[in-house]
N, C-alpha and C. Protein backbone atom coordinates (compact mmCIF):
# COMPACT_ATOMS: atom_id res chain seq x y z
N UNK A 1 173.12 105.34 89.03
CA UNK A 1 173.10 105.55 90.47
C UNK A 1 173.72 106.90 90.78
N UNK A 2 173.06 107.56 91.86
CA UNK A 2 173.83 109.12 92.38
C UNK A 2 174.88 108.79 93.12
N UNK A 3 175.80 109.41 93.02
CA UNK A 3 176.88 108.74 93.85
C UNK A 3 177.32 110.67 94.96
N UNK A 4 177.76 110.70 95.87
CA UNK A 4 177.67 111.76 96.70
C UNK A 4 179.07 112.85 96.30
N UNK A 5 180.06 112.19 95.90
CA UNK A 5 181.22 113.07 95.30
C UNK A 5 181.40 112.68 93.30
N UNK A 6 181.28 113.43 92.71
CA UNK A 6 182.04 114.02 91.38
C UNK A 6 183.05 112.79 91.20
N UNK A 7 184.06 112.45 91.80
CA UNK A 7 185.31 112.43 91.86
C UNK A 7 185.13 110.93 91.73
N UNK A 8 184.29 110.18 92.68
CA UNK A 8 183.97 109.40 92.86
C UNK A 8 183.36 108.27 91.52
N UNK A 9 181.79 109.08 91.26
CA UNK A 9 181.75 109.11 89.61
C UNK A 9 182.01 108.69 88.40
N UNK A 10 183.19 110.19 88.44
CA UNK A 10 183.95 109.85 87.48
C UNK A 10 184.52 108.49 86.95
N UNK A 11 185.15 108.15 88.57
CA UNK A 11 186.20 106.98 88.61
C UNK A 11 185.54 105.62 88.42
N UNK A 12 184.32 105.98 88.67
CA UNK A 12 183.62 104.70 88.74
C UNK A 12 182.89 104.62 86.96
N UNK A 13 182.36 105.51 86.25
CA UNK A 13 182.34 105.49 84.71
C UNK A 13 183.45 105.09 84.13
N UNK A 14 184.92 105.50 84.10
CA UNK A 14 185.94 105.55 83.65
C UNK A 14 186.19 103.46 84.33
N UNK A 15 185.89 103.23 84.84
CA UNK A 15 186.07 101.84 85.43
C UNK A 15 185.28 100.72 85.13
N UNK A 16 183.97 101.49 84.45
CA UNK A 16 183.01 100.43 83.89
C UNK A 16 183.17 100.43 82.59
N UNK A 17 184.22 101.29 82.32
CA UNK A 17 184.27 101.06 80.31
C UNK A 17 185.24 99.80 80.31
N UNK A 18 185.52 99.29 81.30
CA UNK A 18 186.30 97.55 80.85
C UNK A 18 185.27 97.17 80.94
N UNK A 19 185.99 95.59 80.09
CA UNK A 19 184.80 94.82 79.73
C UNK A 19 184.84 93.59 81.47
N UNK A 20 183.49 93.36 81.59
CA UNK A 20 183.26 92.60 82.49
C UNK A 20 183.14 93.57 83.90
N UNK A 21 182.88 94.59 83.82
CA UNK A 21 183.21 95.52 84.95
C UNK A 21 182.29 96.50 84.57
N UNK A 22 180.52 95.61 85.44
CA UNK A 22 179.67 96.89 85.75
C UNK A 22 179.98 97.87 86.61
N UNK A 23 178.75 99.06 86.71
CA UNK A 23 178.79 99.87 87.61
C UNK A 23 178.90 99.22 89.37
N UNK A 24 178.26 98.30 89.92
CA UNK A 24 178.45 98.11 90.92
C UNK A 24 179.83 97.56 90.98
N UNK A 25 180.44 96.82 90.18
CA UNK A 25 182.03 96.55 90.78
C UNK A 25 182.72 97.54 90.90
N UNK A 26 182.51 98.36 89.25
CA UNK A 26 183.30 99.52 89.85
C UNK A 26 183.44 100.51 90.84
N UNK A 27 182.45 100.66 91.40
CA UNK A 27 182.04 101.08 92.70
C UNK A 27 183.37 100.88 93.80
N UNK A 28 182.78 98.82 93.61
CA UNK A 28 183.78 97.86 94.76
C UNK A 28 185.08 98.44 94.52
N UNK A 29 185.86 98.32 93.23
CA UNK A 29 186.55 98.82 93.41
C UNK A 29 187.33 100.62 93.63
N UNK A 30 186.67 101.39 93.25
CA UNK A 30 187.30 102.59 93.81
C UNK A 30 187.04 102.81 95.32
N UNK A 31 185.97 102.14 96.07
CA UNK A 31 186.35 102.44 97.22
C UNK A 31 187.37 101.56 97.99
N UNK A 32 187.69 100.13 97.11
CA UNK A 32 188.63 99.77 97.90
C UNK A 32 190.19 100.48 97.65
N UNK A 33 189.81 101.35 96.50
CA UNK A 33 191.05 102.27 95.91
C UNK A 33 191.51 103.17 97.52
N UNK A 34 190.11 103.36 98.16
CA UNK A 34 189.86 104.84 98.56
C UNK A 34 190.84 104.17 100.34
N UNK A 35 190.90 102.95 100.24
CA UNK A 35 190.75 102.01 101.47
C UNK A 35 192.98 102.31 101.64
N UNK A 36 193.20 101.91 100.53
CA UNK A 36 194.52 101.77 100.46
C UNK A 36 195.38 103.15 100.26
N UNK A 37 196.69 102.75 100.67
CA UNK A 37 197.46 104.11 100.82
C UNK A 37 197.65 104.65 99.33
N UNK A 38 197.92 106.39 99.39
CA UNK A 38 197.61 106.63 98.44
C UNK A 38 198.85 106.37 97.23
N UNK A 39 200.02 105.94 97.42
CA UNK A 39 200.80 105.47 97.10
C UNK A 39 200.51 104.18 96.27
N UNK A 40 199.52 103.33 96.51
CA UNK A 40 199.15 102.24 95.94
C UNK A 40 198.01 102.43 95.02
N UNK A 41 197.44 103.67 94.61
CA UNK A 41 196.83 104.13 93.61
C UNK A 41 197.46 104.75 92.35
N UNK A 42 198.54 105.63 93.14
CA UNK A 42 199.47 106.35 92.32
C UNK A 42 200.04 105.56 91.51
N UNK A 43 200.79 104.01 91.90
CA UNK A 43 201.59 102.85 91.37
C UNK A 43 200.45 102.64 90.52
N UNK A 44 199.32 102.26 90.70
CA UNK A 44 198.50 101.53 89.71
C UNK A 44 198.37 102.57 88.42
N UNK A 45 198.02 103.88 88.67
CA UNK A 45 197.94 105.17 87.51
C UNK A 45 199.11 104.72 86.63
N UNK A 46 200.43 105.53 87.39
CA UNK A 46 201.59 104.99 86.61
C UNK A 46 201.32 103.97 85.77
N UNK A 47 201.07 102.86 86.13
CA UNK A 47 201.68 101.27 85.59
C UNK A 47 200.79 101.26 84.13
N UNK A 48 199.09 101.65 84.36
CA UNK A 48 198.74 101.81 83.27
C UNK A 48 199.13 102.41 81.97
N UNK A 49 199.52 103.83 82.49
CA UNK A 49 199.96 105.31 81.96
C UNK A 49 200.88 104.56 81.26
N UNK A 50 202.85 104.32 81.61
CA UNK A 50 203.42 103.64 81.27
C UNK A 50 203.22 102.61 80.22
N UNK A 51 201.83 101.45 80.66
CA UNK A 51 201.53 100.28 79.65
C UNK A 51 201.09 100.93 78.43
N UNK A 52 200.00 102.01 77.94
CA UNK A 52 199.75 102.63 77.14
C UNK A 52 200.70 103.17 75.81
N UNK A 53 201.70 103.95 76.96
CA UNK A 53 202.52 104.64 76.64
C UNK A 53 204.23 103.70 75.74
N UNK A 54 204.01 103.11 76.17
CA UNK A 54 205.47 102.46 76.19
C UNK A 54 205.33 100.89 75.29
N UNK A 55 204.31 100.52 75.50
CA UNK A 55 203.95 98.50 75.13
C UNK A 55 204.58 98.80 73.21
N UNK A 56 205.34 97.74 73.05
CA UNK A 56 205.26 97.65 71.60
C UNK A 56 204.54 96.22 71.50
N UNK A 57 204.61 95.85 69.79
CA UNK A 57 204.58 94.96 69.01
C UNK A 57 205.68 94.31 68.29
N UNK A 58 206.43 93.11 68.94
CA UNK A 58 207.39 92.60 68.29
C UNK A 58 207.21 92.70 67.07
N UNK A 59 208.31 93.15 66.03
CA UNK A 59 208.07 93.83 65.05
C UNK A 59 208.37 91.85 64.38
N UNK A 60 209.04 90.78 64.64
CA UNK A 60 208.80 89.53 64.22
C UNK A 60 207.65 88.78 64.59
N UNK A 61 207.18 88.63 65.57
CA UNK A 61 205.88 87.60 65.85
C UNK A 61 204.71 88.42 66.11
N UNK A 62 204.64 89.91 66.29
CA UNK A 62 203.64 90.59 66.47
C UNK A 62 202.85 90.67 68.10
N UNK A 63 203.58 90.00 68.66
CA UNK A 63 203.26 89.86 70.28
C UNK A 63 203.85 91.31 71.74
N UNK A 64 202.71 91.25 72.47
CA UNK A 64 203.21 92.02 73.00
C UNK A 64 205.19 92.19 73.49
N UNK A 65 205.28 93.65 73.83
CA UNK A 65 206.65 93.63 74.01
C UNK A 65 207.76 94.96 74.46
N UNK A 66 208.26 94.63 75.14
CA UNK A 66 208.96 96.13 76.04
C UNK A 66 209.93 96.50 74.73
N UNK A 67 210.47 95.98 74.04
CA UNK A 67 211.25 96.17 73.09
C UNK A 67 210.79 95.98 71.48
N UNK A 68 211.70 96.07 70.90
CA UNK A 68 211.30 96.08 68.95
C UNK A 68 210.96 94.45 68.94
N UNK A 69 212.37 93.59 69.74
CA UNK A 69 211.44 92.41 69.54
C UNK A 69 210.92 91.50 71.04
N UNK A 70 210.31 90.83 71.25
CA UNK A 70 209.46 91.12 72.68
C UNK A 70 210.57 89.15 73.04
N UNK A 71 210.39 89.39 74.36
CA UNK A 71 211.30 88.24 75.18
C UNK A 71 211.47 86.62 74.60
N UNK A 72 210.75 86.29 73.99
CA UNK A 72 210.23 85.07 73.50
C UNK A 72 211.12 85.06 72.12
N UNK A 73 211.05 85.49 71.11
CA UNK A 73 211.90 85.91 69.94
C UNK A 73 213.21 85.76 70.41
N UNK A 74 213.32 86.67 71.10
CA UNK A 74 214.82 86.64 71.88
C UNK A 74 215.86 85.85 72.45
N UNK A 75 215.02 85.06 73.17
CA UNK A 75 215.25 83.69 73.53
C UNK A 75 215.79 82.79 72.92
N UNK A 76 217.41 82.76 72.78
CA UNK A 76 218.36 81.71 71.96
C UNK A 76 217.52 80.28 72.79
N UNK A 77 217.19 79.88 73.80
CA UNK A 77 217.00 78.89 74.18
C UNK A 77 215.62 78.74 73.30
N UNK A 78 215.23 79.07 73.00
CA UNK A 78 213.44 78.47 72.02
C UNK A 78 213.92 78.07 70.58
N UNK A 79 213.13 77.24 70.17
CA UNK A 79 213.40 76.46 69.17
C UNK A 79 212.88 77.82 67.70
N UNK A 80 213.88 78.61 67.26
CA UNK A 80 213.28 79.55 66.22
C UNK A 80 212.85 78.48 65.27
N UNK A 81 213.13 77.54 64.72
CA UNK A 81 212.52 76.93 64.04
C UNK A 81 211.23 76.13 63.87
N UNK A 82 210.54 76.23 64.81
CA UNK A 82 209.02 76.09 65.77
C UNK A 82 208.04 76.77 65.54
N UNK A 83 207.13 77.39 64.72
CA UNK A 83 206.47 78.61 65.23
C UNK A 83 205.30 77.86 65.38
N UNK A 84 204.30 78.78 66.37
CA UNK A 84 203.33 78.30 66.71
C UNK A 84 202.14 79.72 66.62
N UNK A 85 201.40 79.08 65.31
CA UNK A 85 200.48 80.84 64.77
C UNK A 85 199.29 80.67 65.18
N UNK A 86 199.36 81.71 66.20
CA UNK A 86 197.89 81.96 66.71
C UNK A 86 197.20 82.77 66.29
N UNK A 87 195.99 82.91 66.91
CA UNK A 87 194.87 83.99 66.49
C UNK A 87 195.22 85.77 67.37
N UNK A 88 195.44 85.76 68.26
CA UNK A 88 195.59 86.83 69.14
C UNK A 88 196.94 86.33 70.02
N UNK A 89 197.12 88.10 70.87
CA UNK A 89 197.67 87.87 71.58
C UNK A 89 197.54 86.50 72.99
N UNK A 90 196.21 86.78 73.16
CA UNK A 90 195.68 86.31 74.50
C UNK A 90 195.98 84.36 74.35
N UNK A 91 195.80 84.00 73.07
CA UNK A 91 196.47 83.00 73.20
C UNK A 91 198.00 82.22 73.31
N UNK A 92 198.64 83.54 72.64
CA UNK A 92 199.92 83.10 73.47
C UNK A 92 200.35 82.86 75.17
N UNK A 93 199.56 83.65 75.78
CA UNK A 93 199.56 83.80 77.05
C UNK A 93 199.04 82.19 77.73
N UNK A 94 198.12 82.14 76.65
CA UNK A 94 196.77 80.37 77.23
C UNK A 94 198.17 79.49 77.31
N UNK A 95 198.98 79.76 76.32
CA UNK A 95 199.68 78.17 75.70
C UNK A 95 200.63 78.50 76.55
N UNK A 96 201.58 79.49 76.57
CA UNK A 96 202.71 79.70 77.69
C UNK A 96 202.61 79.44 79.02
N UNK A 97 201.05 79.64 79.46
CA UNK A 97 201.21 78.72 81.18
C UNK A 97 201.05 77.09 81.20
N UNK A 98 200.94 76.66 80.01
CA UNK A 98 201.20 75.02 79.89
C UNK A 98 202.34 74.55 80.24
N UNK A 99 203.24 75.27 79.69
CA UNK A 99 204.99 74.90 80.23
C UNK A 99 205.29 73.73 78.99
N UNK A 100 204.80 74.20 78.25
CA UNK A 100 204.70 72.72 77.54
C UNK A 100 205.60 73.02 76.28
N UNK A 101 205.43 74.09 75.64
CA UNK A 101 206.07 75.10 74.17
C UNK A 101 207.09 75.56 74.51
N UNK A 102 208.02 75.27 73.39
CA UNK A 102 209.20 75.97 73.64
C UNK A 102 209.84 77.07 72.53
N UNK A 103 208.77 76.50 71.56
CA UNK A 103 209.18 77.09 70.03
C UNK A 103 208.75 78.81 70.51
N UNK A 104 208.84 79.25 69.35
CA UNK A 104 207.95 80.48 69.19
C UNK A 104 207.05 80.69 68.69
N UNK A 105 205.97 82.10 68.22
CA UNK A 105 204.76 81.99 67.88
C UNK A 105 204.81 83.01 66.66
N UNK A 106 203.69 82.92 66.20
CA UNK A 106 203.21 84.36 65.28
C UNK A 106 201.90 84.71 65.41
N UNK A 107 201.41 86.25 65.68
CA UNK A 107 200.17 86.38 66.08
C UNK A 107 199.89 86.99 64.95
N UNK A 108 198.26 86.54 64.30
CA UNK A 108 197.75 86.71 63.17
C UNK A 108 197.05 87.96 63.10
N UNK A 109 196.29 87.84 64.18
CA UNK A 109 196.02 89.25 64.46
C UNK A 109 194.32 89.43 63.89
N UNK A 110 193.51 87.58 63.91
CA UNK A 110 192.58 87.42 63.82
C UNK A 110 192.32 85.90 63.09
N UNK A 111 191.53 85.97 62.39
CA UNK A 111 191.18 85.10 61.71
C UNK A 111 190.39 85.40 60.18
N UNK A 112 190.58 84.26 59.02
CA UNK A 112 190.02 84.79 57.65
C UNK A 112 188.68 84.57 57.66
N UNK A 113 187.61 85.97 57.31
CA UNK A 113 186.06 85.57 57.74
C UNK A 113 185.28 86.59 56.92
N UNK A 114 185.27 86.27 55.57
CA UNK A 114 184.91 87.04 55.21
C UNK A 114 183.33 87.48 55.19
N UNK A 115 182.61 87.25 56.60
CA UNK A 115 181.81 87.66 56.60
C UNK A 115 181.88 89.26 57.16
N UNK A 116 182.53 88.87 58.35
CA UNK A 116 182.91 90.16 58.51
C UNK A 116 184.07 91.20 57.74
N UNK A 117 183.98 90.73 56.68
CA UNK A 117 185.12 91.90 55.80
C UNK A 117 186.80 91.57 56.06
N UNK A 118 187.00 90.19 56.58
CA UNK A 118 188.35 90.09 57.29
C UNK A 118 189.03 89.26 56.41
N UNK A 119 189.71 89.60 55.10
CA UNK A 119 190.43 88.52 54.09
C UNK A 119 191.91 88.51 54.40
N UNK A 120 192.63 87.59 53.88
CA UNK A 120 194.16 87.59 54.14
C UNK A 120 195.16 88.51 54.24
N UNK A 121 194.79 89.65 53.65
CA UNK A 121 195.25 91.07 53.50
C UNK A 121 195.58 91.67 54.82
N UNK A 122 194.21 91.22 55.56
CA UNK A 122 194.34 92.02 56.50
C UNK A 122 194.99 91.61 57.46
N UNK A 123 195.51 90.36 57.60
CA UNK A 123 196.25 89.46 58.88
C UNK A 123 197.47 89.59 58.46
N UNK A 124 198.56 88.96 59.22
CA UNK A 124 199.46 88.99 59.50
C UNK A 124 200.27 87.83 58.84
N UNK A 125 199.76 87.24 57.52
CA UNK A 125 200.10 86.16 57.22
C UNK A 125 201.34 86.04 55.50
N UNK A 126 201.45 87.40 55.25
CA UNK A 126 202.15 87.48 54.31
C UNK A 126 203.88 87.88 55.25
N UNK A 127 203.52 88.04 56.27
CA UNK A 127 205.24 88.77 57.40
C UNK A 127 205.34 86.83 57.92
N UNK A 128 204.10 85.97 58.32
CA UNK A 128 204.28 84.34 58.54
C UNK A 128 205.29 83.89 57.35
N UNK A 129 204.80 83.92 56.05
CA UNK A 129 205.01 83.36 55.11
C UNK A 129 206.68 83.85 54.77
N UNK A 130 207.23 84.97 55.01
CA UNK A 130 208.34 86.14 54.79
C UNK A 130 209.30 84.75 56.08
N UNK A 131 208.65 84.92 57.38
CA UNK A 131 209.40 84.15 58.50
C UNK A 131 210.02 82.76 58.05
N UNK A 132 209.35 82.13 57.02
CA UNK A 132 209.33 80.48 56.85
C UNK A 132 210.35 80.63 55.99
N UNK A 133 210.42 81.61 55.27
CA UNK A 133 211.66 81.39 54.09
C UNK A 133 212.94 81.77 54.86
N UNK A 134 212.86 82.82 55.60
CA UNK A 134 213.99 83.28 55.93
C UNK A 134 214.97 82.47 56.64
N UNK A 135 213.98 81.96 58.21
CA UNK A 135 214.41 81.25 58.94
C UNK A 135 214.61 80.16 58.68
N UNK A 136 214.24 79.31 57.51
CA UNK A 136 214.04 77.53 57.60
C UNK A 136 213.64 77.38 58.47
N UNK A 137 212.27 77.44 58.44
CA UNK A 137 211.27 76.87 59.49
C UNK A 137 210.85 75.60 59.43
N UNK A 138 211.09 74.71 60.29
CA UNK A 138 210.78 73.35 60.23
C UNK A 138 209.22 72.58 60.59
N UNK A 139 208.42 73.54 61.29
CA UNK A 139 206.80 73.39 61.49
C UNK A 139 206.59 74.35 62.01
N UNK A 140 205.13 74.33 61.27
CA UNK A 140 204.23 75.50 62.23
C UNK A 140 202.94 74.56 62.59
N UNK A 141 202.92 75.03 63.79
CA UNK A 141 201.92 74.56 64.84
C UNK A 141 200.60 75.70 64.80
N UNK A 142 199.42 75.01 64.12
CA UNK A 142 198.60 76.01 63.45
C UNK A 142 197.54 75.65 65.01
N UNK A 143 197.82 76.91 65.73
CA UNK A 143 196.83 76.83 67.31
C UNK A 143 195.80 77.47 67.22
N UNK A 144 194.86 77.98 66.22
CA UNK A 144 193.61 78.16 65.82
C UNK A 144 192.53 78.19 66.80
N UNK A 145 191.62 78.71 66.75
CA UNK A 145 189.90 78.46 67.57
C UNK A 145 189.86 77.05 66.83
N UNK A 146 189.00 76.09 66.80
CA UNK A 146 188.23 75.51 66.31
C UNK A 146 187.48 75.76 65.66
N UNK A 147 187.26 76.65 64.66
CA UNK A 147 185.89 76.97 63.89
C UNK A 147 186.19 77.42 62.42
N UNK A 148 184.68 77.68 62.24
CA UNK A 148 185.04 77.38 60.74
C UNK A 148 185.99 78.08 59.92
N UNK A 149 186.12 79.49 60.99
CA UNK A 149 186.99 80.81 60.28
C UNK A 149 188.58 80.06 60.68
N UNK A 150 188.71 79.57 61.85
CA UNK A 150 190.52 79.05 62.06
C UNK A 150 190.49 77.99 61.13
N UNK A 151 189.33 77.01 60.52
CA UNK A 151 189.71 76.04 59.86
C UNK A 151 189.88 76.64 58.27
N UNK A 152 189.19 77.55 58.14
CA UNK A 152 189.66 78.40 56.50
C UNK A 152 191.30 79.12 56.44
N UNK A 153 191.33 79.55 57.83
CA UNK A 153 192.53 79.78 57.58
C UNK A 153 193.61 79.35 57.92
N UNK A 154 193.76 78.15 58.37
CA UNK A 154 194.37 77.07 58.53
C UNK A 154 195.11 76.34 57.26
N UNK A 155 193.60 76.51 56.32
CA UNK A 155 193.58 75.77 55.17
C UNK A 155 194.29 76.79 54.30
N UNK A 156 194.01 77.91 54.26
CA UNK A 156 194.90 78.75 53.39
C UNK A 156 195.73 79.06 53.40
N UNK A 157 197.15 79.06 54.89
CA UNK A 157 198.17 78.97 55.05
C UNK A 157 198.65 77.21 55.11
N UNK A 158 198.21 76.55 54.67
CA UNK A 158 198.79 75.42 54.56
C UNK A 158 198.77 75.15 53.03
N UNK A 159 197.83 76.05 52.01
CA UNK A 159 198.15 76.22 50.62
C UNK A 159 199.53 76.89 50.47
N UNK A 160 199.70 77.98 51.14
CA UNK A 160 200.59 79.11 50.79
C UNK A 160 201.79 78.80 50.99
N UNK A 161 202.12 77.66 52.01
CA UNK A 161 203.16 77.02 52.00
C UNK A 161 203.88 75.45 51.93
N UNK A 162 202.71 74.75 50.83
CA UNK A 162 202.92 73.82 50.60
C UNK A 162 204.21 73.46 49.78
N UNK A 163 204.60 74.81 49.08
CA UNK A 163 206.09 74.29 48.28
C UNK A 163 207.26 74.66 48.95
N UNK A 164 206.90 75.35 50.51
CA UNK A 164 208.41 75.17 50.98
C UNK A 164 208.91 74.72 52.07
N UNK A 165 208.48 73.13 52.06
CA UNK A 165 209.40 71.99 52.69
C UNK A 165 208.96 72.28 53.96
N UNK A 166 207.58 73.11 54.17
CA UNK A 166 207.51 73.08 55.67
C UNK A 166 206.25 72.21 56.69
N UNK A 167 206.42 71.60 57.51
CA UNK A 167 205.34 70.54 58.28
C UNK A 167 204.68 71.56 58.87
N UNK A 168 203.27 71.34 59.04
CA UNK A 168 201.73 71.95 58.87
C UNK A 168 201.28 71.14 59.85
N UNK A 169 201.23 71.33 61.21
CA UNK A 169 200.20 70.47 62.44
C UNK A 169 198.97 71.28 62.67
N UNK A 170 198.25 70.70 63.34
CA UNK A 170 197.32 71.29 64.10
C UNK A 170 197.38 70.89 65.64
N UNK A 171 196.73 71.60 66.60
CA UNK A 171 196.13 70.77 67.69
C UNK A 171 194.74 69.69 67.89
N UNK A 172 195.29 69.17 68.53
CA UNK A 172 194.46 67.60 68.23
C UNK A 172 193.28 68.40 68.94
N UNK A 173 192.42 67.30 68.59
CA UNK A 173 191.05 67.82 68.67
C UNK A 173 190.42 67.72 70.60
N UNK A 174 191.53 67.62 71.50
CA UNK A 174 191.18 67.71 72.92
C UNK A 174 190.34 69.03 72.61
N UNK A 175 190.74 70.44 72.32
CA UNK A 175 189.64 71.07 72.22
C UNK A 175 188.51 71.54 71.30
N UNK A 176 187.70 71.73 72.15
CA UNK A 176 186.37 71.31 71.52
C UNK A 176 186.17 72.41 69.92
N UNK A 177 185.38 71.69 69.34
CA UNK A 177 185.13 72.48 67.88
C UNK A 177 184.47 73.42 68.45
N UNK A 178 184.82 75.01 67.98
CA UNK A 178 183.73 75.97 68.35
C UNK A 178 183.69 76.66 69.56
N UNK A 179 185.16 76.20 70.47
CA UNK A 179 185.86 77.19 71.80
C UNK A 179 186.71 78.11 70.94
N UNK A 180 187.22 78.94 72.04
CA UNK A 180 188.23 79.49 72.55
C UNK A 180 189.58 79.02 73.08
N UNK A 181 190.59 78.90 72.69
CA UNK A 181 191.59 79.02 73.44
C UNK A 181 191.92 79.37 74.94
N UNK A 182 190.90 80.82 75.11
CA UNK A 182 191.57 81.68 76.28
C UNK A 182 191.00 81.00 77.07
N UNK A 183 189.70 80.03 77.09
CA UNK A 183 188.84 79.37 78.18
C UNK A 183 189.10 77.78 78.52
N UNK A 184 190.11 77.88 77.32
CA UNK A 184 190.85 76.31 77.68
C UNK A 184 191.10 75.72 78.94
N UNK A 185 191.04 74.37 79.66
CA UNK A 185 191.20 74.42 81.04
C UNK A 185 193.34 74.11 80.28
N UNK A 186 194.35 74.26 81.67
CA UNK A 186 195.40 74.21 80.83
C UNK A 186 195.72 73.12 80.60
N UNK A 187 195.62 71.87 81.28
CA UNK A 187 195.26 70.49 81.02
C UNK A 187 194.81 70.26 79.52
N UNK A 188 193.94 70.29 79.21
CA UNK A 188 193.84 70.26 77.76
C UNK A 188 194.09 70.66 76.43
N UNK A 189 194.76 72.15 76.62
CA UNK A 189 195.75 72.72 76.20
C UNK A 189 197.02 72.08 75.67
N UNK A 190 197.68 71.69 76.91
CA UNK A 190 198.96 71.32 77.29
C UNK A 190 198.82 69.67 76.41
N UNK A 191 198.08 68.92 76.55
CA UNK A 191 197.89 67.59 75.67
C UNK A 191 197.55 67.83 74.27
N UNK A 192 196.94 68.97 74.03
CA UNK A 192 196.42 69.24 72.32
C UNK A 192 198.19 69.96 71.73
N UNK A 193 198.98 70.00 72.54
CA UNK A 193 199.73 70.77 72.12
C UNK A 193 201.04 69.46 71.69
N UNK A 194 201.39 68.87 72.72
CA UNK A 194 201.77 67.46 73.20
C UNK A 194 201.51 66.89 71.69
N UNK A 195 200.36 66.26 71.69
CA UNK A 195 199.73 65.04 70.94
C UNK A 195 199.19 65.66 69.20
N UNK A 196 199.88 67.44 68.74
CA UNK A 196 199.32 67.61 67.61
C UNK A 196 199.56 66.53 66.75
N UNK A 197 198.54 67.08 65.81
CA UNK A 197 198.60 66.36 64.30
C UNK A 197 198.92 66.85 63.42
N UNK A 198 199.63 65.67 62.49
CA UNK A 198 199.64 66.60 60.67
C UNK A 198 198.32 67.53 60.21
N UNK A 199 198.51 68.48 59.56
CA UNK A 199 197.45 68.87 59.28
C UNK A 199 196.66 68.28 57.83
N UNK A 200 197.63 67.67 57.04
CA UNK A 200 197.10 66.59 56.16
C UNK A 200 196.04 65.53 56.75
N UNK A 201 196.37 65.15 57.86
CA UNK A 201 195.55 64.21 58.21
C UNK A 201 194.56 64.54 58.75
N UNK A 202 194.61 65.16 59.40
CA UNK A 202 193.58 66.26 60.05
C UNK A 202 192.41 66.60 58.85
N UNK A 203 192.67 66.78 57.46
CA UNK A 203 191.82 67.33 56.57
C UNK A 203 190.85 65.87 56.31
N UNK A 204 191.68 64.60 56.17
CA UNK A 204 190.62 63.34 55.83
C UNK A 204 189.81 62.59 56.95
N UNK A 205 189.90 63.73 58.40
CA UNK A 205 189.19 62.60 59.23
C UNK A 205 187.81 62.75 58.83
């Protein structure tokens, strides 16, 4: 589409490279940019600029974080002996508006698939395995996709730490084989989290 100012454009290309955000929203939004004081554009620049600039990676669970280790870690009140290993960030976020977790997490930083070239090497699961010894970890709550790649690697961190004394759950099967996490309603979430299972048992249903 021709758009009548440059400036305009720009802002609106630079706005459609997110995901879910064609050209016509972006549109919607820079002119509602154009609507508000300019002070409330400036804040939004900043905040990004800043997020870019500044966001770490808890250097223990791998989750976002203003510091070396991010708020959750930190937290004498959470059960360090809890972890709960997800696939991404975005699912820590799913499980934390449940209200339901208190432990902490570890983000894998994917899943094992070796179709796409993605073996254990490349995840985050040898710094998991480092956590369980150190801390005496008493379970990990394996919060996985449903599919075949979270169930391989499910299965291969429940090899890796079968000799050290640690309990292996899953989430019960409220969600469906073959979702997402992030599309979870939180209701179902919040009960798969509630009601996990051994992951032994889990292997003979």
């Amino acid at each position: 589409m021709e758009l009548p100012s440059e400036l305009i454009n720009n802002a609106v290309i630079e706005l459609s490279r997110l995901p879910g955000i064609g050209a016509k929203s972006a549109l919607r939004l820079v002119l509602h940019l154009l609507k508000q004081p300019v002070q409330n554009s400036e804040n939004l620049g900043d905040a990004i600029i800043r997020l870019r600039r500044d966001i770490q990676f808890c250097k223990k669970c791998f989750n976002v974080a203003d510091e070396a280790i991010c708020s959750i870690c930190n937290n004498k009140v959470r059960n360090q002996q809890l972890i709960c290993v997800v696939e991404n960030i975005r699912d820590v976020f799913a499980i934390e508006k449940t209200n339901q977790y208190k432990g902490v997490y570890h983000v894998l930083g994917g899943v094992i698939s070796p179709m796409d070239g993605v073996g254990p090497e490349q995840l985050k699961i040898e710094a998991l395995l480092k956590r369980v010894k150190q801390d005496v970890v008493d379970e990990l709550i394996m919060a996985l996709n449903p599919t075949m790649e979270g169930d391989t690697t499910v299965f291969y961190i429940s090899q890796k730490v079968e000799s050290l004394n640690v309990k292996v759950t899953t989430l019960a099967r409220g969600v469906a084989f073959g979702g997402d996490l992030e599309y979870v309603d939180e209701l179902t979430l919040a009960r798969s989290i509630v009601t996990r299972t051994n992951y032994e048992k889990y292997l003979v249903q």
